[in-house]
Protein backbone atom coordinates (compact mmCIF):
# COMPACT_ATOMS: atom_id res chain seq x y z
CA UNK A 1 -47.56 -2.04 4.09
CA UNK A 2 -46.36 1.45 3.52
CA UNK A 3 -42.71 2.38 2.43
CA UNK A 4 -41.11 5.59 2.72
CA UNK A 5 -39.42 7.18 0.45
CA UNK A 6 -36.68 10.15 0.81
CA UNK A 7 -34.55 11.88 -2.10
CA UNK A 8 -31.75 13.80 -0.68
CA UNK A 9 -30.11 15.65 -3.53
CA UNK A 10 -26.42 16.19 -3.02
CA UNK A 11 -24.12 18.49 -4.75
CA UNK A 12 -21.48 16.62 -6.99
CA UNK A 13 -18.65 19.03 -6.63
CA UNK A 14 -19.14 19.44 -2.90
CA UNK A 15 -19.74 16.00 -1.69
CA UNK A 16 -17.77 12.74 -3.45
CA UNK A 17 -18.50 9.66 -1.18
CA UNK A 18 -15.74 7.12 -1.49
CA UNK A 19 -17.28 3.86 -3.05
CA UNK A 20 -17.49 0.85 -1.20
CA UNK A 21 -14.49 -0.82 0.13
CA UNK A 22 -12.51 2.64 -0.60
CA UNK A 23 -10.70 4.76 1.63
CA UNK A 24 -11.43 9.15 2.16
CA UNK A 25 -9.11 9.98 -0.60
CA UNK A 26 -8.46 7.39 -2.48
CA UNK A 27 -8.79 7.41 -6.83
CA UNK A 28 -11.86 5.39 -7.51
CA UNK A 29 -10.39 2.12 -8.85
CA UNK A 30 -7.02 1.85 -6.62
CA UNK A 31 -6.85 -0.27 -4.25
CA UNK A 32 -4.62 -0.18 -1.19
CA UNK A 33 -1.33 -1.84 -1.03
CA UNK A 34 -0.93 -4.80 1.14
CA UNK A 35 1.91 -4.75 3.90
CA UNK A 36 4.03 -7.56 2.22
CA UNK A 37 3.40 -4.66 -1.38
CA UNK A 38 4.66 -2.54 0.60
CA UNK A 39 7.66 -4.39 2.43
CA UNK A 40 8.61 -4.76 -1.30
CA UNK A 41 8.80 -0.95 -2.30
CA UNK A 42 10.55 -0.30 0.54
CA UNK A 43 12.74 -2.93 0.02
CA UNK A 44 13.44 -1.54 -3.69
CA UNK A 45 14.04 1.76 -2.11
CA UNK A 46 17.57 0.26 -0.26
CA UNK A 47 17.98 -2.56 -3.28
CA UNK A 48 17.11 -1.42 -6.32
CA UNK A 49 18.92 -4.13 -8.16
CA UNK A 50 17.67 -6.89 -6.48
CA UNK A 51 15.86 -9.67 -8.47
CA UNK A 52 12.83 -11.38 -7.87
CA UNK A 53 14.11 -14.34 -6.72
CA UNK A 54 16.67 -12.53 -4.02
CA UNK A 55 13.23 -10.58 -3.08
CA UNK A 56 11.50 -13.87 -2.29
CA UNK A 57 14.38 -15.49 -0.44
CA UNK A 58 14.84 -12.26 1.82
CA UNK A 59 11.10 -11.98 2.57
CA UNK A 60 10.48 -15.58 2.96
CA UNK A 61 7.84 -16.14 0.50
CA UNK A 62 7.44 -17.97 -3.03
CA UNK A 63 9.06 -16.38 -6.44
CA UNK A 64 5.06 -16.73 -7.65
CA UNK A 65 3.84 -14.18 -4.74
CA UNK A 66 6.77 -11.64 -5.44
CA UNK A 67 6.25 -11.73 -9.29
CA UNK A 68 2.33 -11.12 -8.65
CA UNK A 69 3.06 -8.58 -6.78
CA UNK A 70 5.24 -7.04 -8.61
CA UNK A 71 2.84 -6.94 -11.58
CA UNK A 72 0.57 -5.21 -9.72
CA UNK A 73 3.01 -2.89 -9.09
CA UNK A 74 3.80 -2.15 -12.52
CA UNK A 75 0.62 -2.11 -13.85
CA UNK A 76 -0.25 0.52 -10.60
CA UNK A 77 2.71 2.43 -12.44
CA UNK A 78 4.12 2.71 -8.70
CA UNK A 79 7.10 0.98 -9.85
CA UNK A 80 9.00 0.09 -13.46
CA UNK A 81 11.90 -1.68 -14.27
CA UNK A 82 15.14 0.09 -16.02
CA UNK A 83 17.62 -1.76 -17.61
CA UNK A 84 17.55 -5.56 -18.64
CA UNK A 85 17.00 -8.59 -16.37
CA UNK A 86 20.71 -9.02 -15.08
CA UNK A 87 21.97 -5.56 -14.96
CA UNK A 88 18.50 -3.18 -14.71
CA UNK A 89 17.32 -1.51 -11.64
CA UNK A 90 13.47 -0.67 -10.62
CA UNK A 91 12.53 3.01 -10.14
CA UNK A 92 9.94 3.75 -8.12
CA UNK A 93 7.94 6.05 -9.81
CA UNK A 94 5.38 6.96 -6.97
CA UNK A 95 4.46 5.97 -3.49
């Protein structure tokens, strides 16, 4: 059995393939935001002071799901929180 072998040498600054499971343009290590992560930006953008739990009840899903998204959120730095728990707002710092 013979293999075949082919080296095809590709500049670095011309060519950047996205990795696997990554979209054309998108930073290596982001990942894409899911439509219900999203639902909950945009529902930020009209509601800024709305709390977890009034996020969950509106959207129909658990506090749990809303808080772990919301993490991921702030740990994206896509959004922060302002304020205290009772009387804060979230920003949303990019989209």
């Amino acid at each position: 059995m013979q293999v075949k072998l082919e080296l095809k040498i590709v500049s670095a600054e011309n060519h950047t393939a996205p990795q696997r499971g990554q979209k054309e343009g998108q930073k290596e290590g982001q990942k894409e935001l899911s439509p219900r992560q999203l639902e909950i930006i945009h529902l930020l953008e009209n509601t800024p002071d709305a709390t977890m739990p009034e996020i969950a009840e509106v959207m129909a899903i658990t506090y749990r799901t809303v808080r772990r998204d919301m993490e991921y959120l702030k740990k994206s730095g896509i959004i922060s929180r302002e304020g205290g728990r009772k009387e804060g707002r979230w920003i949303i710092n990019k989209f």
